[in-house]
C-alpha atoms as a PDB file:
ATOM      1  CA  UNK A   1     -42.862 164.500  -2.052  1.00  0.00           C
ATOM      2  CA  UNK A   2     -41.361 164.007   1.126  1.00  0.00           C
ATOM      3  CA  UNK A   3     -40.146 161.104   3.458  1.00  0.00           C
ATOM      4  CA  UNK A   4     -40.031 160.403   6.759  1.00  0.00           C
ATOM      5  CA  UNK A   5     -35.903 159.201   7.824  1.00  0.00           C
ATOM      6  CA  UNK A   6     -35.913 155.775   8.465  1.00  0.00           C
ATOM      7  CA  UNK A   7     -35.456 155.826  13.278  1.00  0.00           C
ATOM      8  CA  UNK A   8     -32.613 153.513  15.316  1.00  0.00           C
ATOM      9  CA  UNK A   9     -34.041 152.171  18.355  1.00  0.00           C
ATOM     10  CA  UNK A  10     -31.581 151.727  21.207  1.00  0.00           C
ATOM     11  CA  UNK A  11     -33.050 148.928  24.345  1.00  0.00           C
ATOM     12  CA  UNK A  12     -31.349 147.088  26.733  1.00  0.00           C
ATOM     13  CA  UNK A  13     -30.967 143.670  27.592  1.00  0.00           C
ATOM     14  CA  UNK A  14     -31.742 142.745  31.679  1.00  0.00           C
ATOM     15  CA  UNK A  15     -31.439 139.254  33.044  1.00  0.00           C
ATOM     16  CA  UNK A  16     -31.006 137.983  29.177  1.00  0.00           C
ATOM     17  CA  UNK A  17     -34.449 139.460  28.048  1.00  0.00           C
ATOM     18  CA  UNK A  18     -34.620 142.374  25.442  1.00  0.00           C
ATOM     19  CA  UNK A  19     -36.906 145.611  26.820  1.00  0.00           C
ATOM     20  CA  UNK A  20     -35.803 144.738  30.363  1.00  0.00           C
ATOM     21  CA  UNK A  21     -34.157 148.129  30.458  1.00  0.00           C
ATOM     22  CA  UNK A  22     -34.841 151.791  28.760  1.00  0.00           C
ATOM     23  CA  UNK A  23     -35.581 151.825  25.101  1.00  0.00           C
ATOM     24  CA  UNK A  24     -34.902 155.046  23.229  1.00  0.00           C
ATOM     25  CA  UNK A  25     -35.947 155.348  19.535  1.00  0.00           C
ATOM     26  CA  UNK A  26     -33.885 158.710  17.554  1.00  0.00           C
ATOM     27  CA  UNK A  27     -34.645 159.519  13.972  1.00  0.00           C
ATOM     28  CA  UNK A  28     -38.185 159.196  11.993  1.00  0.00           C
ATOM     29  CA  UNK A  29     -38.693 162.756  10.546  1.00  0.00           C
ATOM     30  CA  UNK A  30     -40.632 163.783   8.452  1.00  0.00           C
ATOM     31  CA  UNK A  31     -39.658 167.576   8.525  1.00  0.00           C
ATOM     32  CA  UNK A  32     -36.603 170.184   9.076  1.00  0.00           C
ATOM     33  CA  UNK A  33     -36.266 170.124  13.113  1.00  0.00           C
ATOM     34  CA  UNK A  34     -39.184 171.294  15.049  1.00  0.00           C
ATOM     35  CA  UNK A  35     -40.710 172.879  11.425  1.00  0.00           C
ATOM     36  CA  UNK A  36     -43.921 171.277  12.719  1.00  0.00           C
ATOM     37  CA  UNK A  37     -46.205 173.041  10.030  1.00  0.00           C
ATOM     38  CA  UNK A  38     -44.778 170.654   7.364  1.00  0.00           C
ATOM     39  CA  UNK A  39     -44.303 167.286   8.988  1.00  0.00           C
ATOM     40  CA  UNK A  40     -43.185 165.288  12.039  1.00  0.00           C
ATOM     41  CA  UNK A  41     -40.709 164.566  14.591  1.00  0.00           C
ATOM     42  CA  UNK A  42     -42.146 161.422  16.781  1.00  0.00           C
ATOM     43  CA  UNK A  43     -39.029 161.404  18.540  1.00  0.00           C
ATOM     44  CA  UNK A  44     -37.545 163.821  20.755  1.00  0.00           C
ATOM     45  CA  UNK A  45     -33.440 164.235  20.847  1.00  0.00           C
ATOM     46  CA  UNK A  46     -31.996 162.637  23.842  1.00  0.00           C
ATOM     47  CA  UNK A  47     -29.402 163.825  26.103  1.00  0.00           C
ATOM     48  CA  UNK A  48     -26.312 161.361  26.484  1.00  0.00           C
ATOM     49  CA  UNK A  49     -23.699 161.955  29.334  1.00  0.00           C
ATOM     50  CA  UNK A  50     -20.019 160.228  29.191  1.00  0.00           C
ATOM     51  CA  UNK A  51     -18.109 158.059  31.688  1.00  0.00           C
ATOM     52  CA  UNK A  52     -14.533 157.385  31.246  1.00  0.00           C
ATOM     53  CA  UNK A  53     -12.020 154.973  32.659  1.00  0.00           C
ATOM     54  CA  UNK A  54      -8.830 157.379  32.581  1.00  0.00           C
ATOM     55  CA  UNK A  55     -10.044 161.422  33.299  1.00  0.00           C
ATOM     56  CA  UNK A  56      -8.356 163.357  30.686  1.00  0.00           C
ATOM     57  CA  UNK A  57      -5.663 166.159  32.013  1.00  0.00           C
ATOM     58  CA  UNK A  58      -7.683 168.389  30.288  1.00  0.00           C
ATOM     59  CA  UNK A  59     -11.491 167.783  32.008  1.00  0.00           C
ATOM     60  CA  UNK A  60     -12.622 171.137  33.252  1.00  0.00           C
ATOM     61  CA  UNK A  61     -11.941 171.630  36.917  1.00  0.00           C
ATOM     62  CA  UNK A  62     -15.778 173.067  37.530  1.00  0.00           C
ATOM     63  CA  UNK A  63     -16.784 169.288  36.344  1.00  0.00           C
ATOM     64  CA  UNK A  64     -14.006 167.823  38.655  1.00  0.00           C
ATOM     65  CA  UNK A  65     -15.545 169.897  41.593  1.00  0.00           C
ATOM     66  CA  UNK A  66     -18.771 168.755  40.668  1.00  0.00           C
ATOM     67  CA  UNK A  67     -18.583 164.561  40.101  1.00  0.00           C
ATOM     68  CA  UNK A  68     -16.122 164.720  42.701  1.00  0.00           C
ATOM     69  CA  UNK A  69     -14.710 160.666  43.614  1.00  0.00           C
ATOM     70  CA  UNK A  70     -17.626 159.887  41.169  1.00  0.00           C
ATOM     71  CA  UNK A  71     -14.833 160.781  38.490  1.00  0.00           C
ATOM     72  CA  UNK A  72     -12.349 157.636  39.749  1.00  0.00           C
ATOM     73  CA  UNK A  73     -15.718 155.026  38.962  1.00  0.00           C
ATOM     74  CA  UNK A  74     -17.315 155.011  36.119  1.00  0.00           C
ATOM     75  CA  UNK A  75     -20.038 152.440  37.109  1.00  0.00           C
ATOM     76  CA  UNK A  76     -21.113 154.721  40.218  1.00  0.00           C
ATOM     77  CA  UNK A  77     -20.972 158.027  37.845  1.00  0.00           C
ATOM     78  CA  UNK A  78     -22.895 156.286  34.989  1.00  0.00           C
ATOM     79  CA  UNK A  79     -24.910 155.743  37.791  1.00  0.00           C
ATOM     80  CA  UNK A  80     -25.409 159.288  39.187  1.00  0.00           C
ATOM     81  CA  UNK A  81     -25.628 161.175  35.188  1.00  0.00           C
ATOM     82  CA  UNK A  82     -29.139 158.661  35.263  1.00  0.00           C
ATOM     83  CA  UNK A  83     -30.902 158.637  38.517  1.00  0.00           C
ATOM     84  CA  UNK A  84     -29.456 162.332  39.604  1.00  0.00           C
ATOM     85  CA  UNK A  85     -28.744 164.211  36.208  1.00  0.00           C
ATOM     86  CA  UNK A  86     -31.450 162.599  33.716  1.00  0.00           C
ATOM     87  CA  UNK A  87     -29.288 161.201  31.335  1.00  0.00           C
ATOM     88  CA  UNK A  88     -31.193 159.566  28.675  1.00  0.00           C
ATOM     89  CA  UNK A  89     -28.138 157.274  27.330  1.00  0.00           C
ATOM     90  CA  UNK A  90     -24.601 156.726  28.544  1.00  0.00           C
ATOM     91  CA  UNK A  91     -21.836 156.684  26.225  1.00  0.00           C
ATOM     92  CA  UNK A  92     -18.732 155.058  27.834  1.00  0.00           C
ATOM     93  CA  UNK A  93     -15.170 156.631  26.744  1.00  0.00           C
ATOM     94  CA  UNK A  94     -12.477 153.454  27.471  1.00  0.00           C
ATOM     95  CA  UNK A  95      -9.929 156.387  26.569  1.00  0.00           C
ATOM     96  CA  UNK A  96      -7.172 153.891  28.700  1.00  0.00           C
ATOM     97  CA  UNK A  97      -7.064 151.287  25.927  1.00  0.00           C
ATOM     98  CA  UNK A  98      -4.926 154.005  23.807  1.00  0.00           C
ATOM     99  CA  UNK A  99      -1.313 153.275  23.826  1.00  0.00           C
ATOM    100  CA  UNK A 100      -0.223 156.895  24.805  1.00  0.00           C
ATOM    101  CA  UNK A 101      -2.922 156.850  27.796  1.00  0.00           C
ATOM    102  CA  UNK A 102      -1.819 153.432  29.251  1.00  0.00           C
ATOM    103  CA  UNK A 103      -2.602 150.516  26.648  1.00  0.00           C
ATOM    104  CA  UNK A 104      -5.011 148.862  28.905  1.00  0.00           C
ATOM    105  CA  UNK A 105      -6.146 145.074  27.559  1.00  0.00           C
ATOM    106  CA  UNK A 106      -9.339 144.714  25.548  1.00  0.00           C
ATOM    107  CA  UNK A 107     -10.333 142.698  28.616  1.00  0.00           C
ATOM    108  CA  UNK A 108      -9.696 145.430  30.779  1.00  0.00           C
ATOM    109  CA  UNK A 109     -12.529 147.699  28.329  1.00  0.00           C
ATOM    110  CA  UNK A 110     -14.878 144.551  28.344  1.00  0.00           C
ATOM    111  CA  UNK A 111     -14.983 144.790  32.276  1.00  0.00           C
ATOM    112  CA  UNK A 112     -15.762 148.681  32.030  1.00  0.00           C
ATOM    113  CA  UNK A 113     -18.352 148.408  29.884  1.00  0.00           C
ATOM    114  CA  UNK A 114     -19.880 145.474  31.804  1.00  0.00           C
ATOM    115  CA  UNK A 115     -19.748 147.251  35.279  1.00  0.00           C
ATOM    116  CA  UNK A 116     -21.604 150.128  33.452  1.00  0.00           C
ATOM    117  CA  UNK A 117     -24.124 147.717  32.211  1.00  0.00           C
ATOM    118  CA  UNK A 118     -25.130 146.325  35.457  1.00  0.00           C
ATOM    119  CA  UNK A 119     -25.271 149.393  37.186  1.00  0.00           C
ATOM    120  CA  UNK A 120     -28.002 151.349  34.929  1.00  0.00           C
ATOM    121  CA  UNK A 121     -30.821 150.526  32.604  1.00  0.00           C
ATOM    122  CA  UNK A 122     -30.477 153.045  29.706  1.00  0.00           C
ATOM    123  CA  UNK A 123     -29.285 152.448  26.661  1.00  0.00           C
ATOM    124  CA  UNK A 124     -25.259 152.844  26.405  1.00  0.00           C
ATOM    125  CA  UNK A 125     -22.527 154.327  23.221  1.00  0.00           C
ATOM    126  CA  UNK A 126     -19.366 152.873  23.211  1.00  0.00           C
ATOM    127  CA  UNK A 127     -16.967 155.530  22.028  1.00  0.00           C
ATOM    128  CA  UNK A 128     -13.379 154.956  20.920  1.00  0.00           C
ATOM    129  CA  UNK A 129     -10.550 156.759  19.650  1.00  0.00           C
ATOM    130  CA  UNK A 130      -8.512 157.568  16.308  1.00  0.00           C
ATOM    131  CA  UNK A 131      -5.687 154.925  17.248  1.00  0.00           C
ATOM    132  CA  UNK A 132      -7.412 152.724  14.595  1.00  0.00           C
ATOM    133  CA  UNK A 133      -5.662 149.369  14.807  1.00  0.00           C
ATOM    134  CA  UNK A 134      -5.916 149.458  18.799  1.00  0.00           C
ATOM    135  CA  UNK A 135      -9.853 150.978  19.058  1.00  0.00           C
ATOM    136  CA  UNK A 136     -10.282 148.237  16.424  1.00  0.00           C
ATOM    137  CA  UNK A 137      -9.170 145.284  18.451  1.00  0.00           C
ATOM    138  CA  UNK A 138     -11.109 147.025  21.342  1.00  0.00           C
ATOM    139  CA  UNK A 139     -14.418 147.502  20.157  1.00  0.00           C
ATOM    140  CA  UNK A 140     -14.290 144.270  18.415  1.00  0.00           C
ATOM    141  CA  UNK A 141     -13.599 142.310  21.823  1.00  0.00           C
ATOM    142  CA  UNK A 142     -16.653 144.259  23.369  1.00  0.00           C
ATOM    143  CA  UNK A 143     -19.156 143.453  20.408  1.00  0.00           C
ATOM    144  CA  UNK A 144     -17.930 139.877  20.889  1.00  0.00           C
ATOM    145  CA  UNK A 145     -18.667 139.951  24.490  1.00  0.00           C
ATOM    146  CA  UNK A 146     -21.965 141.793  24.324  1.00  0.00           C
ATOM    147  CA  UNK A 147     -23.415 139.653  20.954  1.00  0.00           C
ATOM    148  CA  UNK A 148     -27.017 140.596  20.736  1.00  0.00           C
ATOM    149  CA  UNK A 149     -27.445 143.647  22.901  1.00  0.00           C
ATOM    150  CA  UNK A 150     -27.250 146.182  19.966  1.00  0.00           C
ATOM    151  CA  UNK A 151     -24.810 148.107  21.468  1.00  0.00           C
ATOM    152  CA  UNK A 152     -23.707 151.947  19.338  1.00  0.00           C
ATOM    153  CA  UNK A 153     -20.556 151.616  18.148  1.00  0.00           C
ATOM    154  CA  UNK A 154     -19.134 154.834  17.894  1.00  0.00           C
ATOM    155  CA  UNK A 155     -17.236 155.291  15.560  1.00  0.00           C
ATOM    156  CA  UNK A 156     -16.878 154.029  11.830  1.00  0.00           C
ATOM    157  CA  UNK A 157     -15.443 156.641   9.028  1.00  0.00           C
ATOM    158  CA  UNK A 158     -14.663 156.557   5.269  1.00  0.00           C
ATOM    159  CA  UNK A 159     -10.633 154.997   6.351  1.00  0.00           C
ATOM    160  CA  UNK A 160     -11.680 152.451   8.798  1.00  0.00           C
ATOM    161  CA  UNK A 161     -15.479 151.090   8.827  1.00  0.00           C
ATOM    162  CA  UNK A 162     -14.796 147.334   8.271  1.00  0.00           C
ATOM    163  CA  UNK A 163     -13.498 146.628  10.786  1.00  0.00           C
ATOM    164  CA  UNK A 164     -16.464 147.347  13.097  1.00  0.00           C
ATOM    165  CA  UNK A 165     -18.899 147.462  10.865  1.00  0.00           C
ATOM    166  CA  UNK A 166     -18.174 143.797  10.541  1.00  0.00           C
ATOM    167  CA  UNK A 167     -18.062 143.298  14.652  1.00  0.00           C
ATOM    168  CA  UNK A 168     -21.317 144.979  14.601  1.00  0.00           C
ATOM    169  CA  UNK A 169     -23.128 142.430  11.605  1.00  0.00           C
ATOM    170  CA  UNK A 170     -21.538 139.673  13.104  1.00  0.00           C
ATOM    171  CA  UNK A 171     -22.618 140.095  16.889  1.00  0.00           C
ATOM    172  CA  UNK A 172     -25.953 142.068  15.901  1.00  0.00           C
ATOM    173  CA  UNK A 173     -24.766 145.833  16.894  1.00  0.00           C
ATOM    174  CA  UNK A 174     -25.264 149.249  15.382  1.00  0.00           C
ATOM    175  CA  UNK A 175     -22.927 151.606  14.208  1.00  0.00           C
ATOM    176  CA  UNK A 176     -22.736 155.558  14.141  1.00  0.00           C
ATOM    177  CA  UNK A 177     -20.753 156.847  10.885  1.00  0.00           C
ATOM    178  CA  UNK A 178     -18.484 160.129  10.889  1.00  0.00           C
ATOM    179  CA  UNK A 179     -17.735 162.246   8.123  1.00  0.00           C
ATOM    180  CA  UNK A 180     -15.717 165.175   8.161  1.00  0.00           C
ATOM    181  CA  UNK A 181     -18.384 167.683   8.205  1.00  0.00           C
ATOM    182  CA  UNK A 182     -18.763 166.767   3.990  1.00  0.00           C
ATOM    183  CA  UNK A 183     -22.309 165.483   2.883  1.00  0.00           C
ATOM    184  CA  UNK A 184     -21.029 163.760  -0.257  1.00  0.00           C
ATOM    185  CA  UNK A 185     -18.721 161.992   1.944  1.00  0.00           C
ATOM    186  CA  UNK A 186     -21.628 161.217   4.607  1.00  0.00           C
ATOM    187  CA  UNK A 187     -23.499 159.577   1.756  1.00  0.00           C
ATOM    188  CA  UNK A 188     -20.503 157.555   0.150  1.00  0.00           C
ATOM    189  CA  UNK A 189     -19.817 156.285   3.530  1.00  0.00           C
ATOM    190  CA  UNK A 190     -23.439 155.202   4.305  1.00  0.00           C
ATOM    191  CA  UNK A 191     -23.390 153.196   1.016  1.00  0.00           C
ATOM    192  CA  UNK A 192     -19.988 151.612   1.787  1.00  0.00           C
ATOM    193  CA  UNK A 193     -22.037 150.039   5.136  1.00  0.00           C
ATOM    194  CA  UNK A 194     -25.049 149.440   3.236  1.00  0.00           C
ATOM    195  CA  UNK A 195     -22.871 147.144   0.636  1.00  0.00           C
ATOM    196  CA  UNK A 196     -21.566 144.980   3.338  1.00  0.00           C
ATOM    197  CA  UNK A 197     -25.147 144.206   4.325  1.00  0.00           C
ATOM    198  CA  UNK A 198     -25.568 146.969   7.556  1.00  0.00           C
ATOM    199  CA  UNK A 199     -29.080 147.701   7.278  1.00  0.00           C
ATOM    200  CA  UNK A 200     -29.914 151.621   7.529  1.00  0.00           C
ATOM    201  CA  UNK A 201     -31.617 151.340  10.849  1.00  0.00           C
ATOM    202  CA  UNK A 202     -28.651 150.334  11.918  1.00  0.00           C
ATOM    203  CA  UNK A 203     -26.713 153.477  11.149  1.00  0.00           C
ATOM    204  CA  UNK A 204     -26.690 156.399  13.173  1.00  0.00           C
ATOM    205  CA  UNK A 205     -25.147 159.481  11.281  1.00  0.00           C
ATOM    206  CA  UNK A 206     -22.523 161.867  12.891  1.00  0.00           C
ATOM    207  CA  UNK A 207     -21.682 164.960  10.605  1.00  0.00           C
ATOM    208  CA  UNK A 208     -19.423 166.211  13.204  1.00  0.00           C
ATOM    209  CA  UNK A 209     -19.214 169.836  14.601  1.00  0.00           C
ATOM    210  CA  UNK A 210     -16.727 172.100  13.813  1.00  0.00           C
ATOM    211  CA  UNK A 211     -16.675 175.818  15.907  1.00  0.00           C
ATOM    212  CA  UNK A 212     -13.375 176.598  14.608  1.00  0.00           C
ATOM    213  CA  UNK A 213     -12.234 176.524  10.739  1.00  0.00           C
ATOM    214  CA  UNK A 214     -15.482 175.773   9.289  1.00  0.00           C
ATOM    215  CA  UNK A 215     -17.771 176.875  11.306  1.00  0.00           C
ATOM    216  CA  UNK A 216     -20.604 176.861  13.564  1.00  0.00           C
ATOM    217  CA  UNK A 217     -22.605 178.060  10.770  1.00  0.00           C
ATOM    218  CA  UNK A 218     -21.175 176.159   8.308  1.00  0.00           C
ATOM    219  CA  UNK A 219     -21.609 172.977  10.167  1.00  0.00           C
ATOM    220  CA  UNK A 220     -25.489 173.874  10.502  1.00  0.00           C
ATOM    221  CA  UNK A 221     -25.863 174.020   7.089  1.00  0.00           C
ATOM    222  CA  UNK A 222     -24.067 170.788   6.560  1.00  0.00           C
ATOM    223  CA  UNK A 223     -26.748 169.056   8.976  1.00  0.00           C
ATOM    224  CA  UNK A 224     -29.514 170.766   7.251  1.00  0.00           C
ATOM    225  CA  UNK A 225     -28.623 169.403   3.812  1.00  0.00           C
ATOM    226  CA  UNK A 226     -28.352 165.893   5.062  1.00  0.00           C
ATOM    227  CA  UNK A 227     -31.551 166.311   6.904  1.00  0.00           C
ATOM    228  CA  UNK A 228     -33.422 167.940   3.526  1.00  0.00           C
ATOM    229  CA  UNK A 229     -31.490 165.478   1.044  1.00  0.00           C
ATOM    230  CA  UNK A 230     -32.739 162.664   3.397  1.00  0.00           C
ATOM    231  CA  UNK A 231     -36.731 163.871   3.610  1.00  0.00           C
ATOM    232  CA  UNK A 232     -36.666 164.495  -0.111  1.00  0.00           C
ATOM    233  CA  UNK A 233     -35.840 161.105  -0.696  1.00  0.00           C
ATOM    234  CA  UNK A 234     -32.136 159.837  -0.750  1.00  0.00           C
ATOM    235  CA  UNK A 235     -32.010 156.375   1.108  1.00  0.00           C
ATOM    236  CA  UNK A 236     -28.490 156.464   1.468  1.00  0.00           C
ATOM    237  CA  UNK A 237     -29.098 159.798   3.539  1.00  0.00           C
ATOM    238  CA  UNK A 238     -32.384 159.158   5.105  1.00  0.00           C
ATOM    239  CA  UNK A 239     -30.919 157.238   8.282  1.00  0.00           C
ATOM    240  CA  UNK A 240     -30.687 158.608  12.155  1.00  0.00           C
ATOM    241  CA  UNK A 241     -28.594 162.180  11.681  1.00  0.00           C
ATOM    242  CA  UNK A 242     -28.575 162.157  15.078  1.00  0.00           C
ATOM    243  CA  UNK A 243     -25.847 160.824  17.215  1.00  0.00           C
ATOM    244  CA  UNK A 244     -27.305 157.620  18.787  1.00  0.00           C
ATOM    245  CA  UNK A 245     -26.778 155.218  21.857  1.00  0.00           C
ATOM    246  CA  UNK A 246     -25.501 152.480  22.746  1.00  0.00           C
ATOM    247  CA  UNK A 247     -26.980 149.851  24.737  1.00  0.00           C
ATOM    248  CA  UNK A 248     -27.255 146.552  25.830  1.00  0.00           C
ATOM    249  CA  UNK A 249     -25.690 144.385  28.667  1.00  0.00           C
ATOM    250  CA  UNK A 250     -23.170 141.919  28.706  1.00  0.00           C
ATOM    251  CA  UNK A 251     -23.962 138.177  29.324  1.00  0.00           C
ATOM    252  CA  UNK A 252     -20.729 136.252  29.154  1.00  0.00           C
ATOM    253  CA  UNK A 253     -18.572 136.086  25.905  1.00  0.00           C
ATOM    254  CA  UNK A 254     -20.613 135.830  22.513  1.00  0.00           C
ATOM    255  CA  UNK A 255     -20.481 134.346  19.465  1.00  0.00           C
ATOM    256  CA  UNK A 256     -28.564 159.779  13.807  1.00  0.00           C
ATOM    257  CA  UNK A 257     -28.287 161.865  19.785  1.00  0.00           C
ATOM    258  CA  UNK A 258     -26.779 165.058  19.317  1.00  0.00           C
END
């Protein structure tokens, strides 16, 4: 007997009132993608686009010719991926907050992700970086600062989820979890949430990708068996596989879309 996986629903917050903004809902299947013969998918995948604070060296220079100035503000680009490019989500990259890209302030990241907020309506993903005790610190000052806007923290993994998994119960956030392109380890990591009270709606699942080493093909299969162990009726694999969203805006300081 199949199951349908459980969805994560991404809104925003405008002028202090939830569904002000965009809502977005990923997950919910009841089938193996688009095998519409044996069950559903209610929601479609969304398309995210990413906004940075420092450009990496090694953006493509077809992408530089193509955002143009938009590339030195991230509000204004966030801005343009929506209205001009139909970006369904923004995920914001604060990649400036590493130490080896210019150890910016947590403040400094809380103002990015604010001018973001006010300048769209769609749902937003907050993605950090594998500097763990500095991306910590980080996201922890932007949950604090966004408390209530159910913003996707992205990302938790098997070696460092408390941290903002407990940012994310404590100022009502969700949270996408990595695994290494290992199902068993995409399961033990979902239960290590679940224990500290992170409800599964809350999780959005990120298998990774891998095009070298592993795989394309490999990596497929991974996402299929997480997908078909999910339907078939593991809870602790029947969350979001999707990569999900972040959202939410900013009102002062509070308390699976691939």
């Amino acid at each position: 007997m199949r199951s349908a996986c459980l969805d994560c629903q991404a809104w925003r917050y405008k002028e202090g009132r939830r569904n002000q903004g965009k809502t977005h809902t990923v997950g919910g299947a009841s089938c193996m993608p688009f095998h519409f013969w044996e069950g559903d998918m209610p929601n479609r995948p969304l398309v995210a686009m990413e906004v940075f604070d420092v450009v990496s060296e090694k953006y493509p220079e077809i992408l530089r010719k193509a955002y143009g100035d938009l590339l030195a503000n991230p509000a204004k680009m966030a801005k343009a991926c929506v209205e001009k490019y139909g970006a369904d989500l923004i995920s914001i990259r604060p990649r400036g907050h590493a130490p080896e890209k210019g150890n910016r302030s947590p403040d400094e990241s809380v103002k990015l992700v604010k001018s973001v907020l006010e300048a769209v309506d769609v749902p937003l993903i907050i993605t950090g970086h594998n500097n763990f005790d500095k991306n910590n610190e980080v996201m922890k000052a932007v949950a604090q600062a966004c408390a209530g806007e159910n913003l996707l923290l992205n990302w938790v993994e098997q070696n460092n989820y408390r941290t903002i998994a407990g940012a994310a119960l404590g100022y009502q956030h969700s949270l996408v979890s990595q695994s290494p392109i290992d199902v068993n380890i995409a399961k033990q990591l979902n239960i290590l949430l679940t224990n500290m009270d992170v409800k599964t709606g809350q999780i959005v699942m990120d298998p990774m990708t891998g095009s070298v080493g592993y795989g394309i093909e490999y990596t497929y299969s991974v996402m299929e068996r997480v997908r078909y162990t999910g339907i078939t009726g593991d809870k602790m694999l029947c969350g979001s596989d999707d990569r999900f969203a972040r959202t939410g805006s900013c009102e002062g300081q509070g308390g699976q879309g691939r």
